[in-house]
PDB file of N, CA and C in Angstrom:
ATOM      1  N   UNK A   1       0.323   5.409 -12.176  1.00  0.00           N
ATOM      2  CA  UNK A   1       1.464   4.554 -12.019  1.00  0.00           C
ATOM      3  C   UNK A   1       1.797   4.478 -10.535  1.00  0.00           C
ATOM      4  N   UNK A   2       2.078   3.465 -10.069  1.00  0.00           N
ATOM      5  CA  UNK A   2       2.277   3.121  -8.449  1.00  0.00           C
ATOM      6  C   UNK A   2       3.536   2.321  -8.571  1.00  0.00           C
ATOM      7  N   UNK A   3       3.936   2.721  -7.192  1.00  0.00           N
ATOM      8  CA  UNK A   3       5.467   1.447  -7.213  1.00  0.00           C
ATOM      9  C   UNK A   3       5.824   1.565  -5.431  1.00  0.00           C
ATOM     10  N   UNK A   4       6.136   0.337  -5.711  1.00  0.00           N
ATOM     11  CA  UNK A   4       6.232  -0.064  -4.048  1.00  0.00           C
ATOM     12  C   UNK A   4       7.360  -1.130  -3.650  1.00  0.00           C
ATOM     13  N   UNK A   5       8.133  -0.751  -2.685  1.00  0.00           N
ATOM     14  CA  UNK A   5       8.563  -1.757  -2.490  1.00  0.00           C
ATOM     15  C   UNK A   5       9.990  -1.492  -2.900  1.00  0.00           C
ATOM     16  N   UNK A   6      10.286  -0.123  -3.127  1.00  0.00           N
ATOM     17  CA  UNK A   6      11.940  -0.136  -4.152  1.00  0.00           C
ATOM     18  C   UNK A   6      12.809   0.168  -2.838  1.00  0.00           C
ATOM     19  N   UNK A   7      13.660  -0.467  -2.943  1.00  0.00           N
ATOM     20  CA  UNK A   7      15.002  -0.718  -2.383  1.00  0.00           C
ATOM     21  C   UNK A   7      16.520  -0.823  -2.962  1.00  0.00           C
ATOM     22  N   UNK A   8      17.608  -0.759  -1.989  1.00  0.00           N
ATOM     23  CA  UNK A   8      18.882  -1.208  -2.469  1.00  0.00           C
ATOM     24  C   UNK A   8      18.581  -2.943  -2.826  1.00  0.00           C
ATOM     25  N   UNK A   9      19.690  -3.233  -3.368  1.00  0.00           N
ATOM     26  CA  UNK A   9      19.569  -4.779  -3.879  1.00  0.00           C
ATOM     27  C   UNK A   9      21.410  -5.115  -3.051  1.00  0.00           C
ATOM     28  N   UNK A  10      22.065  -6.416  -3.146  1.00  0.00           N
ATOM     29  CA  UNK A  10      23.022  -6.840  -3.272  1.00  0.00           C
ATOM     30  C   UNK A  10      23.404  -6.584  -2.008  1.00  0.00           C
ATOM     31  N   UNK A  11      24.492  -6.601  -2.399  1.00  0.00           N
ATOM     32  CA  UNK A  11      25.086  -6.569  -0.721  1.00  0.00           C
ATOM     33  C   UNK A  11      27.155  -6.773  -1.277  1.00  0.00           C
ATOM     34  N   UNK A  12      27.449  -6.186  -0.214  1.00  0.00           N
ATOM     35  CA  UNK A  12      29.158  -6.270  -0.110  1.00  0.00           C
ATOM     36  C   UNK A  12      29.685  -7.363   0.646  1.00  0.00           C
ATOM     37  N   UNK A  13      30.356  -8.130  -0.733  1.00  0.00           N
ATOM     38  CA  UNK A  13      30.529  -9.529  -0.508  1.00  0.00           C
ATOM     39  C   UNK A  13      32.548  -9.207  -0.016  1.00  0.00           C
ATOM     40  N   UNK A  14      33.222  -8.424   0.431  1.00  0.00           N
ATOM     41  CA  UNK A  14      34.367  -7.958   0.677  1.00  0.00           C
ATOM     42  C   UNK A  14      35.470  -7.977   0.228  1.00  0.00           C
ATOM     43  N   UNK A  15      36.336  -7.537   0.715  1.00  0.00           N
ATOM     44  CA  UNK A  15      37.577  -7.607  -0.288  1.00  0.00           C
ATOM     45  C   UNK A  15      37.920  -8.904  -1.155  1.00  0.00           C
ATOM     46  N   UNK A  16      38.420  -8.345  -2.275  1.00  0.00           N
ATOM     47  CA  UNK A  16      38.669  -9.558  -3.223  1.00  0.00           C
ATOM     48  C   UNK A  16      39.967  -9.867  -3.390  1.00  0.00           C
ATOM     49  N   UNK A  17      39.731 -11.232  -2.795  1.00  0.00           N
ATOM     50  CA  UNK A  17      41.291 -11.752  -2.604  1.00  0.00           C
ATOM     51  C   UNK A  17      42.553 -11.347  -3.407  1.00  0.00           C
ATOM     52  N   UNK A  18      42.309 -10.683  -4.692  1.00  0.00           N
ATOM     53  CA  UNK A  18      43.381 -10.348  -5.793  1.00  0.00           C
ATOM     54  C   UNK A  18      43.499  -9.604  -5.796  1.00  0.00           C
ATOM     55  N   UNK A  19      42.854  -8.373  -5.557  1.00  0.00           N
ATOM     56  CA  UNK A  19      43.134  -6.809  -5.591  1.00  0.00           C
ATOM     57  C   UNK A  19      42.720  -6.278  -4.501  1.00  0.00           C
ATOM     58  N   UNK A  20      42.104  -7.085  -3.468  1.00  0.00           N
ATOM     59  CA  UNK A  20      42.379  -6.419  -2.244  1.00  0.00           C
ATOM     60  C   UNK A  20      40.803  -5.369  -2.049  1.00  0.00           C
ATOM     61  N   UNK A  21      40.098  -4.810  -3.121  1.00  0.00           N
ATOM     62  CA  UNK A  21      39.088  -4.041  -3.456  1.00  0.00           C
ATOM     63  C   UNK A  21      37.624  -4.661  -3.229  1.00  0.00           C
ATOM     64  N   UNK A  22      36.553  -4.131  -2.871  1.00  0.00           N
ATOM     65  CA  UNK A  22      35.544  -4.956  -2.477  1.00  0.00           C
ATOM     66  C   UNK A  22      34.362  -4.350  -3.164  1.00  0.00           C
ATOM     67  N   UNK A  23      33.464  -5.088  -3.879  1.00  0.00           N
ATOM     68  CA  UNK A  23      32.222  -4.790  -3.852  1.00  0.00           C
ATOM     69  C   UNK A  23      31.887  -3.368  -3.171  1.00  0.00           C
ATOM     70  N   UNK A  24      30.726  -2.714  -4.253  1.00  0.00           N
ATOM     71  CA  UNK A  24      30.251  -1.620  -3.612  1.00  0.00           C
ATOM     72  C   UNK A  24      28.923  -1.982  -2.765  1.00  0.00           C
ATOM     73  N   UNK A  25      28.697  -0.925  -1.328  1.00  0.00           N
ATOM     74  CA  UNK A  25      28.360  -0.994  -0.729  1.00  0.00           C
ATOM     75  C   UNK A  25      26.699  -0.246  -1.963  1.00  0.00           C
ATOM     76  N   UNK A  26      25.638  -1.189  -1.174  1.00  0.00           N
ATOM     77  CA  UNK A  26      24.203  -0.904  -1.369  1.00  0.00           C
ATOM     78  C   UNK A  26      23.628  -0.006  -1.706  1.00  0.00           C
ATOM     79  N   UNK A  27      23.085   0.528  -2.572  1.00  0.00           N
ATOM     80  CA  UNK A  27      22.479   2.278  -2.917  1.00  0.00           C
ATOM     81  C   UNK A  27      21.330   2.730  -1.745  1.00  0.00           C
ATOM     82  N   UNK A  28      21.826   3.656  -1.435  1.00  0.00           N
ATOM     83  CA  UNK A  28      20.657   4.056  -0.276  1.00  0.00           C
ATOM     84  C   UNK A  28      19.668   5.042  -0.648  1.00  0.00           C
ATOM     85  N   UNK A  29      19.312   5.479   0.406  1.00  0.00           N
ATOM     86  CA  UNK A  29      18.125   6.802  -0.260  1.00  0.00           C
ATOM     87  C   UNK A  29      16.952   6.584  -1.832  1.00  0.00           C
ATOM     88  N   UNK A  30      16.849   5.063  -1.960  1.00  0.00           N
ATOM     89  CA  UNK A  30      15.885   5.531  -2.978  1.00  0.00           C
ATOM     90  C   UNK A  30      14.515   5.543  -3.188  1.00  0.00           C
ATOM     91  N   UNK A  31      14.222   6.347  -4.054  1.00  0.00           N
ATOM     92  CA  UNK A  31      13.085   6.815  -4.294  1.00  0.00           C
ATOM     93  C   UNK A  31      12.544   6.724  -5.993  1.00  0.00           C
ATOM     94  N   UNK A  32      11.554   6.722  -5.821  1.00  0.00           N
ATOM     95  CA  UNK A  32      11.021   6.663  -7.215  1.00  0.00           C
ATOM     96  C   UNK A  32       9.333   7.163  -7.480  1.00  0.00           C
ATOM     97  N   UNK A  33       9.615   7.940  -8.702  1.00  0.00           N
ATOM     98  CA  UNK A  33       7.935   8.699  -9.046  1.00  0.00           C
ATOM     99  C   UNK A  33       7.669   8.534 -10.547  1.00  0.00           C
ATOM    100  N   UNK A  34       6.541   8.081 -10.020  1.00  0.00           N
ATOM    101  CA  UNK A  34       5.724   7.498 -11.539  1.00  0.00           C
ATOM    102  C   UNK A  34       5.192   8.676 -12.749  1.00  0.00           C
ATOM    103  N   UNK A  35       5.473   8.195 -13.468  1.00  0.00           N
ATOM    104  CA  UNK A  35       5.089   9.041 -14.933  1.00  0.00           C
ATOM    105  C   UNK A  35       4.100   8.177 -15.980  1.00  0.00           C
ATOM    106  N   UNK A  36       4.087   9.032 -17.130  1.00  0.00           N
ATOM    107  CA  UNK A  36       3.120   8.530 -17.847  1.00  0.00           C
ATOM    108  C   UNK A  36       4.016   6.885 -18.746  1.00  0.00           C
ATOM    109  N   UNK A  37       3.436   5.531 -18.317  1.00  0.00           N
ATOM    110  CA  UNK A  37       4.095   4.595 -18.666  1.00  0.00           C
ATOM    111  C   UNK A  37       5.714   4.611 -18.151  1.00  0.00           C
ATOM    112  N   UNK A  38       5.962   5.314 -17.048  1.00  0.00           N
ATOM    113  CA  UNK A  38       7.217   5.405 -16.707  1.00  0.00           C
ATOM    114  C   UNK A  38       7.246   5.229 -14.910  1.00  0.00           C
ATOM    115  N   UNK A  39       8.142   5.057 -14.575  1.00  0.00           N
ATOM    116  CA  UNK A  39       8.706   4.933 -13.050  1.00  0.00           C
ATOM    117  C   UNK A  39      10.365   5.740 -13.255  1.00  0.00           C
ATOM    118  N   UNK A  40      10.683   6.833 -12.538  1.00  0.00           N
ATOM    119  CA  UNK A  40      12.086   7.347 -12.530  1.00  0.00           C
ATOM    120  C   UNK A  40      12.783   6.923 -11.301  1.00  0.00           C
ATOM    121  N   UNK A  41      13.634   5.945 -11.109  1.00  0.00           N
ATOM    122  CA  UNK A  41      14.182   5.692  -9.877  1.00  0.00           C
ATOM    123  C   UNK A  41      15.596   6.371  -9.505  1.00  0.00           C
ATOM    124  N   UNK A  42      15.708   6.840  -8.367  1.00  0.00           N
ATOM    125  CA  UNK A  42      17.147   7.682  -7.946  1.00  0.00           C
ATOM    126  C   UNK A  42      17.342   7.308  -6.855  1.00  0.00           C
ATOM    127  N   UNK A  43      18.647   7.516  -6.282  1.00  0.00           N
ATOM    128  CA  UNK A  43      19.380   7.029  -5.160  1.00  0.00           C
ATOM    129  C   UNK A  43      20.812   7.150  -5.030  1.00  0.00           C
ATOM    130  N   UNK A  44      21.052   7.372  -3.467  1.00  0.00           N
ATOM    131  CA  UNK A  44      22.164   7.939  -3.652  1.00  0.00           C
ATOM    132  C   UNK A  44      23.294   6.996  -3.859  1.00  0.00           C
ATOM    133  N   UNK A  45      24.497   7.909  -4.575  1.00  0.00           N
ATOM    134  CA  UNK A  45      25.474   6.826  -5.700  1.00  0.00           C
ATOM    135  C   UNK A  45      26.342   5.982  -4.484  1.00  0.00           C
ATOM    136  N   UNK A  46      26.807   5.413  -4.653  1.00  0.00           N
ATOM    137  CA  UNK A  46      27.711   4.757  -3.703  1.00  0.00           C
ATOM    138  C   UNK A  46      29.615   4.423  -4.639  1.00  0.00           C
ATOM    139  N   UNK A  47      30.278   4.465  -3.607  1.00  0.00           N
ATOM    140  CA  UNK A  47      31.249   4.784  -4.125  1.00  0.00           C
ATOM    141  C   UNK A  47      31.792   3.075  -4.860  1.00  0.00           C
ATOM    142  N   UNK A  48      32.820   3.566  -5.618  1.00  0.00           N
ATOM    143  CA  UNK A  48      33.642   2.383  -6.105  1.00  0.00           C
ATOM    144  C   UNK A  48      32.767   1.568  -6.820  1.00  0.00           C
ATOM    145  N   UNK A  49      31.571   2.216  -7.281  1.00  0.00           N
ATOM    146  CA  UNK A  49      30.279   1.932  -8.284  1.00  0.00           C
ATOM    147  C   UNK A  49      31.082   2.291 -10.099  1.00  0.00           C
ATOM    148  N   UNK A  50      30.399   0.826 -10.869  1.00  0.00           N
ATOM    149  CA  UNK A  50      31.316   0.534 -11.994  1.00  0.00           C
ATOM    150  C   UNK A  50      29.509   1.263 -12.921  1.00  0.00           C
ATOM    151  N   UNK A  51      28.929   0.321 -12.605  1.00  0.00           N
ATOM    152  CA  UNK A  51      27.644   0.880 -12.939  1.00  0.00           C
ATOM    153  C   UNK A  51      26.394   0.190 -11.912  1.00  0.00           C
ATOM    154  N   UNK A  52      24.461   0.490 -12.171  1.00  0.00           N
ATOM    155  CA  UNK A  52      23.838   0.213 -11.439  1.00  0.00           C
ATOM    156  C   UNK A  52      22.867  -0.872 -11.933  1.00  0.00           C
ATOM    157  N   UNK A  53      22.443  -1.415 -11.513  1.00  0.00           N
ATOM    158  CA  UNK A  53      21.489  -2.798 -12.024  1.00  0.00           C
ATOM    159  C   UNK A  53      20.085  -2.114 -11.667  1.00  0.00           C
ATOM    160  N   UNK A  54      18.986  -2.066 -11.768  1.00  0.00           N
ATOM    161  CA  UNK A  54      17.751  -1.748 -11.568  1.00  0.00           C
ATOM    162  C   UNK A  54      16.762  -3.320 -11.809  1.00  0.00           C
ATOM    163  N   UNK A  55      16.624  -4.073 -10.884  1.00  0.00           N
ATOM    164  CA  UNK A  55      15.498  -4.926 -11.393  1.00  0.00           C
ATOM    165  C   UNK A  55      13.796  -4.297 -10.688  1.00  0.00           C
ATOM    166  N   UNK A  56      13.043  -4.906 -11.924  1.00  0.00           N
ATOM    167  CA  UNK A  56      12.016  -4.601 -11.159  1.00  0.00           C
ATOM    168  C   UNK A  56      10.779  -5.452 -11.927  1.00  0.00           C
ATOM    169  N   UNK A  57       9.651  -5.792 -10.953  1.00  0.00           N
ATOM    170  CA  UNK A  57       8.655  -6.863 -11.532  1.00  0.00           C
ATOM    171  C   UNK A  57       7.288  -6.288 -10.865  1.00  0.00           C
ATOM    172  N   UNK A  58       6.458  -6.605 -11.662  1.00  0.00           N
ATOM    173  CA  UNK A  58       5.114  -6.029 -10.550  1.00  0.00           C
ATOM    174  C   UNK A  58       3.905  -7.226 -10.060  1.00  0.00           C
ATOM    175  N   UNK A  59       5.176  -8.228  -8.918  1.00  0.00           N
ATOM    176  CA  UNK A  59       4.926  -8.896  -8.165  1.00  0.00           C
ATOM    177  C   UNK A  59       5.948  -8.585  -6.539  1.00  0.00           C
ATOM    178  N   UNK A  60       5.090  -8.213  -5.434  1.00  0.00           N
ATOM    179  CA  UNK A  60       6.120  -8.648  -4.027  1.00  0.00           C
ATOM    180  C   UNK A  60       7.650  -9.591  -4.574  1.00  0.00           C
ATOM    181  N   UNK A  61       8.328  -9.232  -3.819  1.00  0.00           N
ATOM    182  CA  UNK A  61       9.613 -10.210  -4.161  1.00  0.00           C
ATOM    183  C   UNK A  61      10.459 -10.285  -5.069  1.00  0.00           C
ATOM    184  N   UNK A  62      11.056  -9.388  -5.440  1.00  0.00           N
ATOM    185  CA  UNK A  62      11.746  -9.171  -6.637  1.00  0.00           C
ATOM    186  C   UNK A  62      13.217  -8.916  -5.872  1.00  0.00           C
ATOM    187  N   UNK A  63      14.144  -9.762  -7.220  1.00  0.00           N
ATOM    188  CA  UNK A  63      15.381 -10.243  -6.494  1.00  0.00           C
ATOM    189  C   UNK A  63      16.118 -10.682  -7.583  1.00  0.00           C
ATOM    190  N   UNK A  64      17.186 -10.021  -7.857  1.00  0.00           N
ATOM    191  CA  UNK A  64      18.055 -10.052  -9.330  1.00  0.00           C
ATOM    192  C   UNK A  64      18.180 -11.397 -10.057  1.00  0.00           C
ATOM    193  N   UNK A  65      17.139 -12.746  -9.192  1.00  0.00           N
ATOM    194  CA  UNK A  65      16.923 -13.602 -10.449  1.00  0.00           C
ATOM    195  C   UNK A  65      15.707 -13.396 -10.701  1.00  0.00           C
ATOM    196  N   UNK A  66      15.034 -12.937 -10.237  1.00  0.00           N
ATOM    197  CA  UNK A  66      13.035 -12.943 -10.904  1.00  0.00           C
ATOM    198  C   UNK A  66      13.036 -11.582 -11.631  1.00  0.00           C
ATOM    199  N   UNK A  67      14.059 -10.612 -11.128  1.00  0.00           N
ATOM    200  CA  UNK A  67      13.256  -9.056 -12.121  1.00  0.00           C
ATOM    201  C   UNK A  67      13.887  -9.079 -13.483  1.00  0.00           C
ATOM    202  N   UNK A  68      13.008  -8.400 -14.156  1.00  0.00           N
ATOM    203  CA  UNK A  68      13.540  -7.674 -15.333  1.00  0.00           C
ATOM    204  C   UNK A  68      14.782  -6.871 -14.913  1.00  0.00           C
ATOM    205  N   UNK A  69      15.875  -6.781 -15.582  1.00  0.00           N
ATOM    206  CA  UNK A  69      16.926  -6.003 -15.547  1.00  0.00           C
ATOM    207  C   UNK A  69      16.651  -4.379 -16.602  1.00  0.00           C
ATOM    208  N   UNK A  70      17.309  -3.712 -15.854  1.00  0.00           N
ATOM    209  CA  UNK A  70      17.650  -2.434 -16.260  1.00  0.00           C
ATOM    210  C   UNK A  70      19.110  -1.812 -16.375  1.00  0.00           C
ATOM    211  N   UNK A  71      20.092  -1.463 -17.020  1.00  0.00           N
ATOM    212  CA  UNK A  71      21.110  -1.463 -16.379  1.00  0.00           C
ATOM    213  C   UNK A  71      21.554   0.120 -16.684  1.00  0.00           C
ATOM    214  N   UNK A  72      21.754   1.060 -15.712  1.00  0.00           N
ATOM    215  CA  UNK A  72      21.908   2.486 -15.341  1.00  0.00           C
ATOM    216  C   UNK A  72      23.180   3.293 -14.933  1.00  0.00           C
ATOM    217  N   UNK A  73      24.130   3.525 -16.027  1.00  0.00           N
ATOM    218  CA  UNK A  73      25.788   4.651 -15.209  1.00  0.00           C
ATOM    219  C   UNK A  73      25.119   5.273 -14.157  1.00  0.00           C
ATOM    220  N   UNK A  74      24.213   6.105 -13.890  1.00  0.00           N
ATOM    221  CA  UNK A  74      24.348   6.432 -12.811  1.00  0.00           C
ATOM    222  C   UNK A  74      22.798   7.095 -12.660  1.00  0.00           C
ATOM    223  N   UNK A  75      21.973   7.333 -11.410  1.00  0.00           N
ATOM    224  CA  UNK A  75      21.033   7.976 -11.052  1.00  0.00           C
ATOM    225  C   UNK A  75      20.632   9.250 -11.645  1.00  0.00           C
ATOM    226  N   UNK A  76      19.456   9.173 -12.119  1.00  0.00           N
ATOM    227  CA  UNK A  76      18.498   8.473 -12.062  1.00  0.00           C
ATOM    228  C   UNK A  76      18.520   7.069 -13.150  1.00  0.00           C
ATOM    229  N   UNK A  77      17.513   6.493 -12.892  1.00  0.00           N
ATOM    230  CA  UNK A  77      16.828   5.188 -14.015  1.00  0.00           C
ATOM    231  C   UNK A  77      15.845   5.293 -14.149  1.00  0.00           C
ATOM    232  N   UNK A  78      15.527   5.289 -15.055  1.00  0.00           N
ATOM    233  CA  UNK A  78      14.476   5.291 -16.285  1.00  0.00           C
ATOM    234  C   UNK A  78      14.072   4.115 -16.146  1.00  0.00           C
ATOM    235  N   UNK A  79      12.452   3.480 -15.803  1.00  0.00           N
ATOM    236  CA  UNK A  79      11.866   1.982 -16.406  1.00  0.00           C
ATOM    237  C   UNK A  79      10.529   2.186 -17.008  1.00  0.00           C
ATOM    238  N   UNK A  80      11.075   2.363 -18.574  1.00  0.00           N
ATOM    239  CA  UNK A  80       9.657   2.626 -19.367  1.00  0.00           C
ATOM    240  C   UNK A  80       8.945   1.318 -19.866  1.00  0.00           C
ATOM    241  N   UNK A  81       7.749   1.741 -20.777  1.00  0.00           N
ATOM    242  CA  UNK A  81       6.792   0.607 -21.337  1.00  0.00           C
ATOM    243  C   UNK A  81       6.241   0.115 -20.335  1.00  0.00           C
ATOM    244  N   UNK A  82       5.742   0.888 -19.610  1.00  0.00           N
ATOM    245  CA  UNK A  82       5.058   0.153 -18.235  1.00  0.00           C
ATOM    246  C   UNK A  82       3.443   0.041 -18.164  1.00  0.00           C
ATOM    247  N   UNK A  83       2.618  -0.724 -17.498  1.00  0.00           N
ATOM    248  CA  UNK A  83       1.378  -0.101 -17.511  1.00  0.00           C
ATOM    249  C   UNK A  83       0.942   0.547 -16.618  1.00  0.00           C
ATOM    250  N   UNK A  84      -0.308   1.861 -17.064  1.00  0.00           N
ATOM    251  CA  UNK A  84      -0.755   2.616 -15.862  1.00  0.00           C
ATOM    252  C   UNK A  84      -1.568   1.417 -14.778  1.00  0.00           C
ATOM    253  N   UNK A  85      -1.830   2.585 -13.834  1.00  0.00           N
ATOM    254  CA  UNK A  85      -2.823   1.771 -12.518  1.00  0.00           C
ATOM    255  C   UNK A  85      -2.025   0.414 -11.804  1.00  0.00           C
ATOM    256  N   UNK A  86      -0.992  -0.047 -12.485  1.00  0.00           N
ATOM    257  CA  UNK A  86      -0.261  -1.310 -11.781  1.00  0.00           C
ATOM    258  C   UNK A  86       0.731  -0.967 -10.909  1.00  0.00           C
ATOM    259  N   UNK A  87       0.748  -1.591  -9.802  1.00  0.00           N
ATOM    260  CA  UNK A  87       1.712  -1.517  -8.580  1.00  0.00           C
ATOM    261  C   UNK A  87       3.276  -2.706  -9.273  1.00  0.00           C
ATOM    262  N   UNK A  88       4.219  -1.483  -9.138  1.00  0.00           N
ATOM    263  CA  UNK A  88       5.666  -2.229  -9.451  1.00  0.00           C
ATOM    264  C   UNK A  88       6.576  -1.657  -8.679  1.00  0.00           C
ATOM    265  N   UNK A  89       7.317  -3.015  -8.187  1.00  0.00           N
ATOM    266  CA  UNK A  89       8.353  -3.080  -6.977  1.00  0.00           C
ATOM    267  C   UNK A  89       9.751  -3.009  -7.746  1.00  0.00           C
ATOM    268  N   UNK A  90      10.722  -2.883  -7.030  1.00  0.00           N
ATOM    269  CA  UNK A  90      12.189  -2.476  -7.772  1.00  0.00           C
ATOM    270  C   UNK A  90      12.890  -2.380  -6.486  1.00  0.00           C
ATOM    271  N   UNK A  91      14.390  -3.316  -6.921  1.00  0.00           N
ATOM    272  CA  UNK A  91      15.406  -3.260  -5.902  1.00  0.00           C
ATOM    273  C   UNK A  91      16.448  -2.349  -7.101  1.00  0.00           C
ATOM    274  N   UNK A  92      17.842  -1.446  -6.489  1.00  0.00           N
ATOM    275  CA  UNK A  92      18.490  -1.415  -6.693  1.00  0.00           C
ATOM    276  C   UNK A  92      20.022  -1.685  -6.345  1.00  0.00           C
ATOM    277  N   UNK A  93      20.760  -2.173  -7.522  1.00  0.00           N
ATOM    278  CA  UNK A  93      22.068  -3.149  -7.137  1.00  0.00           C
ATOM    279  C   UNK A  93      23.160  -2.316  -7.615  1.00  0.00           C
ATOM    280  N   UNK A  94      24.153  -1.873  -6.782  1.00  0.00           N
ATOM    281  CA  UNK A  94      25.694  -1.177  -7.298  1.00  0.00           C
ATOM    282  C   UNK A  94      26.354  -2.572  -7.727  1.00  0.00           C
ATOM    283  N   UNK A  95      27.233  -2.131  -8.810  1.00  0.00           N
ATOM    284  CA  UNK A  95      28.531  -3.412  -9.377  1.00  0.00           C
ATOM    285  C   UNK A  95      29.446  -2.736  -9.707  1.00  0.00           C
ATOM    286  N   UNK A  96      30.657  -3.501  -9.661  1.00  0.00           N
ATOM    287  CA  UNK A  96      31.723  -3.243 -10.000  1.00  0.00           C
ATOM    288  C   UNK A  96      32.722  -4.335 -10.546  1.00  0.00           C
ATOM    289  N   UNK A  97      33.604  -4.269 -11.002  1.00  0.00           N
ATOM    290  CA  UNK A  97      34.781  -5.512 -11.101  1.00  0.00           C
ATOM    291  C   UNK A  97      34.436  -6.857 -10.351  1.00  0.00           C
ATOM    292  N   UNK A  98      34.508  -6.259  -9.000  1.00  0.00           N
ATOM    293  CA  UNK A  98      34.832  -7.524  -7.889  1.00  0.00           C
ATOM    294  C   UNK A  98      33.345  -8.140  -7.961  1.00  0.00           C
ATOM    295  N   UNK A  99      32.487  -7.534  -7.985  1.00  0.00           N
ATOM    296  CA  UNK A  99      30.878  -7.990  -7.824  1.00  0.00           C
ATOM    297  C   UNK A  99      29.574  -7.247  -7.528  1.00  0.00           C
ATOM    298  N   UNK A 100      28.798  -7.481  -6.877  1.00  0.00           N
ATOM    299  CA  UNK A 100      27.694  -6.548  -6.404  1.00  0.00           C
ATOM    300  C   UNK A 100      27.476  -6.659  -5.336  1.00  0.00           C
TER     301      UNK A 100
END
């Protein structure tokens, strides 16, 4: 199992005009190690995080409209049913109320 390419996703779109509260800031630090039909992705939590989005596709370019969704309370994530020997990329996205 190979994977390449995993990153934070989204971005902090700022305070929200109604409550004043903003989008969580980007998951950093991640990493991910392949298992049998599995990929475990972790990273560190970021605050004012409601829950985490995990997309991931095993094509370059993956971007919360082309990936498969995963959706994760908190680190690690789990992305099973996978196949061996294939290279798969993965962004990860913090959300909350206001957005991602």
């Amino acid at each position: 199992m190979l994977f390449s390419g995993c990153g934070g996703g989204g971005g902090d779109v700022g305070p929200h005009p109604s409550t004043g509260s903003s989008a969580p800031p980007t998951p950093a630090s991640v990493t991910a190690v392949g298992g049998p039909d599995s990929i475990e992705v972790s990273w560190t939590t970021s605050p004012n995080t409601r829950r985490y989005l995990l997309y991931w596709r095993d094509t370059p370019g993956v971007t919360t409209q082309n990936g498969t969704r995963t959706q994760v309370d908190r680190p690690p994530g789990i992305i099973s049913g996978l196949d061996d020997d294939t290279v798969y990329y993965a962004i990860v996205v913090a959300e909350n109320d206001v957005g991602q």
